[in-house]
C-alpha atoms as a PDB file:
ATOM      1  CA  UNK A   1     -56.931  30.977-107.446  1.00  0.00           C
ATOM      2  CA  UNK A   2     -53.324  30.660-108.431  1.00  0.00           C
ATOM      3  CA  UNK A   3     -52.267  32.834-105.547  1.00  0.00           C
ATOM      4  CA  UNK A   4     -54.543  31.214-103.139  1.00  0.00           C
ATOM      5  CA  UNK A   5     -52.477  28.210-103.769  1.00  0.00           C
ATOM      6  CA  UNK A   6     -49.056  29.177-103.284  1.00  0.00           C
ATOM      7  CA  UNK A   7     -50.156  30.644 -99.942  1.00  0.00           C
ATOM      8  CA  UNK A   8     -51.650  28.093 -98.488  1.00  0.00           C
ATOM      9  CA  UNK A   9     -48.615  26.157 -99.466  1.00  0.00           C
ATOM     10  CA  UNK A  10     -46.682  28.337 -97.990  1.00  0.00           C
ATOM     11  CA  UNK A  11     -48.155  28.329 -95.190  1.00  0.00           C
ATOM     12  CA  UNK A  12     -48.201  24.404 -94.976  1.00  0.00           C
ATOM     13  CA  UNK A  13     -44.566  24.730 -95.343  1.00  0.00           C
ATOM     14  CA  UNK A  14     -44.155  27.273 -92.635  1.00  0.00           C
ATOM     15  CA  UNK A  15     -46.047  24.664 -90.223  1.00  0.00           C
ATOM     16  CA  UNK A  16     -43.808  22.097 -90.938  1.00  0.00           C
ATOM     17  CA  UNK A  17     -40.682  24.378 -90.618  1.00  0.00           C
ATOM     18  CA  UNK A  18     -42.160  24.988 -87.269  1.00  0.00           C
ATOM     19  CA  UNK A  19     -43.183  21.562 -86.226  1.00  0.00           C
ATOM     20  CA  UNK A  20     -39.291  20.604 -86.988  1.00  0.00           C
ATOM     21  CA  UNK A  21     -38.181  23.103 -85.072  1.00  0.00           C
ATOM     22  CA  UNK A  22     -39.964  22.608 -82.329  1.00  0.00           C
ATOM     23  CA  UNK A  23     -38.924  18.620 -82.038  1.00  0.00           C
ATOM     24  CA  UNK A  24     -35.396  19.554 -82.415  1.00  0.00           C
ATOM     25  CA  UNK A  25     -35.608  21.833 -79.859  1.00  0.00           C
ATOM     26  CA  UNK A  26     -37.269  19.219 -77.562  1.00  0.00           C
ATOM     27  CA  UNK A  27     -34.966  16.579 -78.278  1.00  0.00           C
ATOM     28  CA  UNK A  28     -32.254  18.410 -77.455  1.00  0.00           C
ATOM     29  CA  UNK A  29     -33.648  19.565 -74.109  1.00  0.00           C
ATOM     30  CA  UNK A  30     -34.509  16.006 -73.355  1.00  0.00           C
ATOM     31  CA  UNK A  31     -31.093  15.131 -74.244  1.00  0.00           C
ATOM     32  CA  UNK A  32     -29.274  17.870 -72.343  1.00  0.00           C
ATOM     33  CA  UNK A  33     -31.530  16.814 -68.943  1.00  0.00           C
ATOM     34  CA  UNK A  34     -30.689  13.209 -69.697  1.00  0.00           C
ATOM     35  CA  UNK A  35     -26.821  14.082 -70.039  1.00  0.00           C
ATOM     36  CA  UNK A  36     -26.723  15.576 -66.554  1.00  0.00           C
ATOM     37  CA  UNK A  37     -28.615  12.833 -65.018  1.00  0.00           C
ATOM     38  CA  UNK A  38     -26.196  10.427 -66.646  1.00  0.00           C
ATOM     39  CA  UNK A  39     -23.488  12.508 -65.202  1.00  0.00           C
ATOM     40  CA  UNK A  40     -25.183  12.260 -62.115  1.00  0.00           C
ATOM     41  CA  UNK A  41     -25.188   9.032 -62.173  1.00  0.00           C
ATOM     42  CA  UNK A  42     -22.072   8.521 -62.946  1.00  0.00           C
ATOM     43  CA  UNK A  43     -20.528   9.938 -59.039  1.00  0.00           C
ATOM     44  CA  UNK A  44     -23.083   7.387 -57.435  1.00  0.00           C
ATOM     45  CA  UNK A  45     -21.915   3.920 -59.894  1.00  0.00           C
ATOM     46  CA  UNK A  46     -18.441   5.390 -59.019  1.00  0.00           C
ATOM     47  CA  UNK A  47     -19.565   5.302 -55.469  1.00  0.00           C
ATOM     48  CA  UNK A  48     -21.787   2.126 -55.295  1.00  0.00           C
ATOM     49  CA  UNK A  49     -18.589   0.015 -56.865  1.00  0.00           C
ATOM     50  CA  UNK A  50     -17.261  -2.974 -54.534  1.00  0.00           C
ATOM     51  CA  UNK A  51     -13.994  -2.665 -53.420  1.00  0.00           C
ATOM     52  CA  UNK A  52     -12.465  -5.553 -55.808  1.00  0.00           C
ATOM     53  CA  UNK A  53     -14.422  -7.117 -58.910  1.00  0.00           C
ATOM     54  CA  UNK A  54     -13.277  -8.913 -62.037  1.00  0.00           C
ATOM     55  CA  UNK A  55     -12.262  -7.092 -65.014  1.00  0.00           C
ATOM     56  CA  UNK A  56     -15.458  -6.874 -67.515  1.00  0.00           C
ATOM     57  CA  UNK A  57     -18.085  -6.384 -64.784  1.00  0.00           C
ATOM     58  CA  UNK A  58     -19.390  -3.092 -63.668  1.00  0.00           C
ATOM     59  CA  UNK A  59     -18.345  -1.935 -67.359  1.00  0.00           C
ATOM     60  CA  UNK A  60     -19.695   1.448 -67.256  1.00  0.00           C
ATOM     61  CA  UNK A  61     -19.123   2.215 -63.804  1.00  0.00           C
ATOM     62  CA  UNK A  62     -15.403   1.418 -64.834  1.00  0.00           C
ATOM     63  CA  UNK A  63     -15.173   2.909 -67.557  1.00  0.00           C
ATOM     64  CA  UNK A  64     -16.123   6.258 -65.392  1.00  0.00           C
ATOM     65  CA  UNK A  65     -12.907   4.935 -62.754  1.00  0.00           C
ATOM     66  CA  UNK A  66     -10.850   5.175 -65.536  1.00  0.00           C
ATOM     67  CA  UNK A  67     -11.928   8.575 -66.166  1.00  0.00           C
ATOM     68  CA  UNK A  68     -11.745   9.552 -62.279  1.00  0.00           C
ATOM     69  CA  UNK A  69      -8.676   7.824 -61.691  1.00  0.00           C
ATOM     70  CA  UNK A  70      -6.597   9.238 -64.716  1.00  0.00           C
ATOM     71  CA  UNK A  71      -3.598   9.543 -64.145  1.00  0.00           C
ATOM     72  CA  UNK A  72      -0.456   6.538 -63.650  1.00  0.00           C
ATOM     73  CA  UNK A  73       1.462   5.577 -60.906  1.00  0.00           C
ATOM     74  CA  UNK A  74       4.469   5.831 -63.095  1.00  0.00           C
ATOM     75  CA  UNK A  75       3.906   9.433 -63.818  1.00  0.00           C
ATOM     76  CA  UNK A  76       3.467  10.320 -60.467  1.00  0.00           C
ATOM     77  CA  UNK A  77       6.694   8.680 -59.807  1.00  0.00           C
ATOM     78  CA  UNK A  78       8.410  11.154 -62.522  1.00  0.00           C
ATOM     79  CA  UNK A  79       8.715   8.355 -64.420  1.00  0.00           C
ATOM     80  CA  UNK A  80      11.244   6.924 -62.598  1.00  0.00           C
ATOM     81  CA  UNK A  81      10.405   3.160 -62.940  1.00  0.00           C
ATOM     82  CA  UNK A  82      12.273   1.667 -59.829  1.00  0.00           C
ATOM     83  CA  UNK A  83      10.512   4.082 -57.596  1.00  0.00           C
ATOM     84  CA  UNK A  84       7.010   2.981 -59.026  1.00  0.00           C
ATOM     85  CA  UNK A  85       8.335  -0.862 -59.025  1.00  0.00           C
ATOM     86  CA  UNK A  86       9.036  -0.997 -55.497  1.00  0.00           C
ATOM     87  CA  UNK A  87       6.034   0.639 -54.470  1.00  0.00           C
ATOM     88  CA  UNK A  88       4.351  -2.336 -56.574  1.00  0.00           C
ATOM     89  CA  UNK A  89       6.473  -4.931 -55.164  1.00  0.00           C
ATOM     90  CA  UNK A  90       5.587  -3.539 -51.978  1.00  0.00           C
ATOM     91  CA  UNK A  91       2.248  -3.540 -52.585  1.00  0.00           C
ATOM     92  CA  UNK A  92       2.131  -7.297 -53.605  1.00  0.00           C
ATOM     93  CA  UNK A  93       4.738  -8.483 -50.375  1.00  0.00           C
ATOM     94  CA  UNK A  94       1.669  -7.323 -48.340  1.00  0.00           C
ATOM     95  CA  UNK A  95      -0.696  -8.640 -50.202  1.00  0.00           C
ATOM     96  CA  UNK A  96       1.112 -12.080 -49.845  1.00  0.00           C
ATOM     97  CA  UNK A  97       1.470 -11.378 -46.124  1.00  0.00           C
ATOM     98  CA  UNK A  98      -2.205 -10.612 -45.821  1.00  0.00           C
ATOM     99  CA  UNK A  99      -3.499 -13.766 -47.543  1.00  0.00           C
ATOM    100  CA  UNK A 100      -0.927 -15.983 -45.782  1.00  0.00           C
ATOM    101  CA  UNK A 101      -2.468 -14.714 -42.444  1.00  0.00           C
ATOM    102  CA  UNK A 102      -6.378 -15.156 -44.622  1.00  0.00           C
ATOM    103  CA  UNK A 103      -5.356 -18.779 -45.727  1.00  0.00           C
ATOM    104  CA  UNK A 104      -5.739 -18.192 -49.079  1.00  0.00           C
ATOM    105  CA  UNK A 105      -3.035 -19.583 -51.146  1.00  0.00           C
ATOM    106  CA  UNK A 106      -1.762 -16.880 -53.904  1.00  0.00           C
ATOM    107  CA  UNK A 107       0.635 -19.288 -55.196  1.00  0.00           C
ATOM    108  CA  UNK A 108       0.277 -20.594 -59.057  1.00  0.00           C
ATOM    109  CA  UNK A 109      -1.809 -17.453 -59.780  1.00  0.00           C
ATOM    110  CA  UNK A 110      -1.149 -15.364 -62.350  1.00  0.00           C
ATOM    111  CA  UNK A 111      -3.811 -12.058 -62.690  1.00  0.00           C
ATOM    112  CA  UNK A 112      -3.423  -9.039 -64.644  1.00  0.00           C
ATOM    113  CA  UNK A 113      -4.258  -5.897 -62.138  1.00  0.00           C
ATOM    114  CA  UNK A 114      -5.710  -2.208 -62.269  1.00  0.00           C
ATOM    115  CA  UNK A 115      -5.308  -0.736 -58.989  1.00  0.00           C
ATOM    116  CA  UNK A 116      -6.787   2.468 -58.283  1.00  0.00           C
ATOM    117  CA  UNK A 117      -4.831   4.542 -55.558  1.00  0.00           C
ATOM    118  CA  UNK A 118      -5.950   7.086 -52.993  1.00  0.00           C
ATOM    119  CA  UNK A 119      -3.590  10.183 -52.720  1.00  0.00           C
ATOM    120  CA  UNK A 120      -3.338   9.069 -48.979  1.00  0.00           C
ATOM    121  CA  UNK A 121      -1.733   5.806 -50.130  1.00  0.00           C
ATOM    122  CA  UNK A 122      -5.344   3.568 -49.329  1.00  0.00           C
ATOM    123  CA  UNK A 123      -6.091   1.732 -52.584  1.00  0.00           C
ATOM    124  CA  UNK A 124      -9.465   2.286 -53.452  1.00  0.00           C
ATOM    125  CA  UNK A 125     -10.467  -0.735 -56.085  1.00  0.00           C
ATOM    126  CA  UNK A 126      -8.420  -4.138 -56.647  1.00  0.00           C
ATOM    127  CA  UNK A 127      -9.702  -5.124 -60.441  1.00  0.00           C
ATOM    128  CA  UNK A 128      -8.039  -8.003 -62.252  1.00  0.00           C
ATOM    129  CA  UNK A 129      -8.761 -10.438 -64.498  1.00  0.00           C
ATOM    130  CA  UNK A 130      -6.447 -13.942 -64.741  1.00  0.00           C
ATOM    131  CA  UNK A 131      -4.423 -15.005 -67.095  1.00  0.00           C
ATOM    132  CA  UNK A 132      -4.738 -18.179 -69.266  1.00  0.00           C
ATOM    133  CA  UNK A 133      -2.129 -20.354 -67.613  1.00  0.00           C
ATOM    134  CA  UNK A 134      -3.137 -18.997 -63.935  1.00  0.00           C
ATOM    135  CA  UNK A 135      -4.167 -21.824 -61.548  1.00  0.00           C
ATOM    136  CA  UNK A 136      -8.147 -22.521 -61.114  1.00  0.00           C
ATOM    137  CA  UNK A 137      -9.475 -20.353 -57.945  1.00  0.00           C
ATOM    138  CA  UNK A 138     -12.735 -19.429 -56.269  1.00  0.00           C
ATOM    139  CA  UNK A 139     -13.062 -16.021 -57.664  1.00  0.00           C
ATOM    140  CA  UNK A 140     -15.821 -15.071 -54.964  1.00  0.00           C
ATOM    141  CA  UNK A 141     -12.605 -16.014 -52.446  1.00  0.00           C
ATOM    142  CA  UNK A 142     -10.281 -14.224 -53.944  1.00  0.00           C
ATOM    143  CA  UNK A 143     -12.647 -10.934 -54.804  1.00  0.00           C
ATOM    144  CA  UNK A 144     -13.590 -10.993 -51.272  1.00  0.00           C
ATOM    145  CA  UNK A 145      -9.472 -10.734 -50.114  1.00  0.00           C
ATOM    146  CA  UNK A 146      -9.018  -7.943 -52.394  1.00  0.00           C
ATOM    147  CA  UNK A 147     -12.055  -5.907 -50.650  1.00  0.00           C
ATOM    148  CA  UNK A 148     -10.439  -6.957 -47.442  1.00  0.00           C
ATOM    149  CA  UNK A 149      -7.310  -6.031 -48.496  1.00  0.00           C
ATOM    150  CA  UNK A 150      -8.033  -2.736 -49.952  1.00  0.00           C
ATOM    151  CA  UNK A 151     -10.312  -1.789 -46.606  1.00  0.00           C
ATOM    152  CA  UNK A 152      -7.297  -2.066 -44.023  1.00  0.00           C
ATOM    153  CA  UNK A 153      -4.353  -1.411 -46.983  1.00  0.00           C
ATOM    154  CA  UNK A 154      -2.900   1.601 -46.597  1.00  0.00           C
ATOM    155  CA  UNK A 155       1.051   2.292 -48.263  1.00  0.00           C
ATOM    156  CA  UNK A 156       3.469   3.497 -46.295  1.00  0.00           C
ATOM    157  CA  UNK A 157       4.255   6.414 -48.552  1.00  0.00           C
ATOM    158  CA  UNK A 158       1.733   8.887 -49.689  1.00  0.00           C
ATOM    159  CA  UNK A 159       0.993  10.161 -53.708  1.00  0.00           C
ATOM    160  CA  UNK A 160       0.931  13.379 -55.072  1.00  0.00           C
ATOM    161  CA  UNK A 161      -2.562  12.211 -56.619  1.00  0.00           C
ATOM    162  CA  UNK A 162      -5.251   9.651 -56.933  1.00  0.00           C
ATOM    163  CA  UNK A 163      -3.858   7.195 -59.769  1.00  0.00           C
ATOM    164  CA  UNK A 164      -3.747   3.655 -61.627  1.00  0.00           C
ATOM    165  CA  UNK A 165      -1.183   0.801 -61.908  1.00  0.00           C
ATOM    166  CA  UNK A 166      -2.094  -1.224 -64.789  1.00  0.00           C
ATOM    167  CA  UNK A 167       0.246  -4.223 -63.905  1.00  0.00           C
ATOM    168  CA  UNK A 168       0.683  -7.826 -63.662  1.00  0.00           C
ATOM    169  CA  UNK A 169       1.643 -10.156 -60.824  1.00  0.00           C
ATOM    170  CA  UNK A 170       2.429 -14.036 -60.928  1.00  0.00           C
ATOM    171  CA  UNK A 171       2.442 -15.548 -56.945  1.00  0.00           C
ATOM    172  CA  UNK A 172       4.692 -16.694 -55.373  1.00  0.00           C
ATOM    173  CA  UNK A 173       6.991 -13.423 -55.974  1.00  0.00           C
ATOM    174  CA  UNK A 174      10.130 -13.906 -57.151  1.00  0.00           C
ATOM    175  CA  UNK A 175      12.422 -10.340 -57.688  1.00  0.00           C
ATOM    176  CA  UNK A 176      15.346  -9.001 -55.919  1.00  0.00           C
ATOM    177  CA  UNK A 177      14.968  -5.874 -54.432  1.00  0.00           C
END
């Protein structure tokens, strides 16, 4: 009777053994077919982005830019900062230009910028965010330059690489070249 016992208990604890097994072994499964879909995913958010957006929407899709887009304009400048700030300043004359000829007036803004570059020189995304003592604007306006901007924008000089210019701007421009 004794023995009877101690089998059937092992056996109970062979079918648990198993059972655990078995649900490890599907969870990881699931999770392994759920990574790939999010990395799926991932290309089309990347893809489905607007052209310009305020910093803090689209989190996850950014976060995946970042990612995509990981390396600095600085660095593919050698790290030669004048070269990278004239491309910059460069950048932001044009952008001036462009919302002169938009009517939009830039002036008494003050935005913090990522700007994700194309190696062909096109930028790709325009994402900002203002700063506290920036002048009230209609974001919707200004988002919708930035997409315009960034669909006809192309830089005169190309890039080694796709990269990012974390960087701030305060209109109108002031800096000698």
């Amino acid at each position: 009777m004794y023995n009877s016992i101690i089998v059937c208990s092992f056996v109970i604890q062979m079918f648990k053994a198993i059972r655990n097994f078995i649900t490890i072994l599907l969870m990881s499964l699931l999770s392994l077919i759920w990574g790939q879909n999010q990395q799926y995913s991932g290309k089309t958010e990347i893809a489905s982005l607007p052209s310009s957006f305020l910093i803090g929407e689209y989190e996850l899709s950014y976060d995946r830019l970042l990612e995509k887009y990981n390396k600095s304009l600085i660095g593919l400048c050698d790290y030669n900062n004048d070269k990278a700030f004239e491309i910059w300043t460069t950048v932001l004359e044009d952008l001036s230009s462009f919302a002169k000829e938009s009517s939009v007036e830039l002036n008494g803004l003050k935005l913090w910028f990522n700007v994700f570059f194309d190696e062909d020189g096109r930028i790709r995304h325009i994402v900002y965010y203002p700063k506290p003592n920036s002048k009230n604007v209609d974001f919707d306006k200004l988002t919708l330059l930035f997409s315009t901007f960034c669909k006809q924008y192309k830089m005169k000089v190309s890039l080694k690489d796709k990269c990012m210019l974390s960087a701030n701007a305060s209109f109108p421009l002031y800096y000698k070249k």
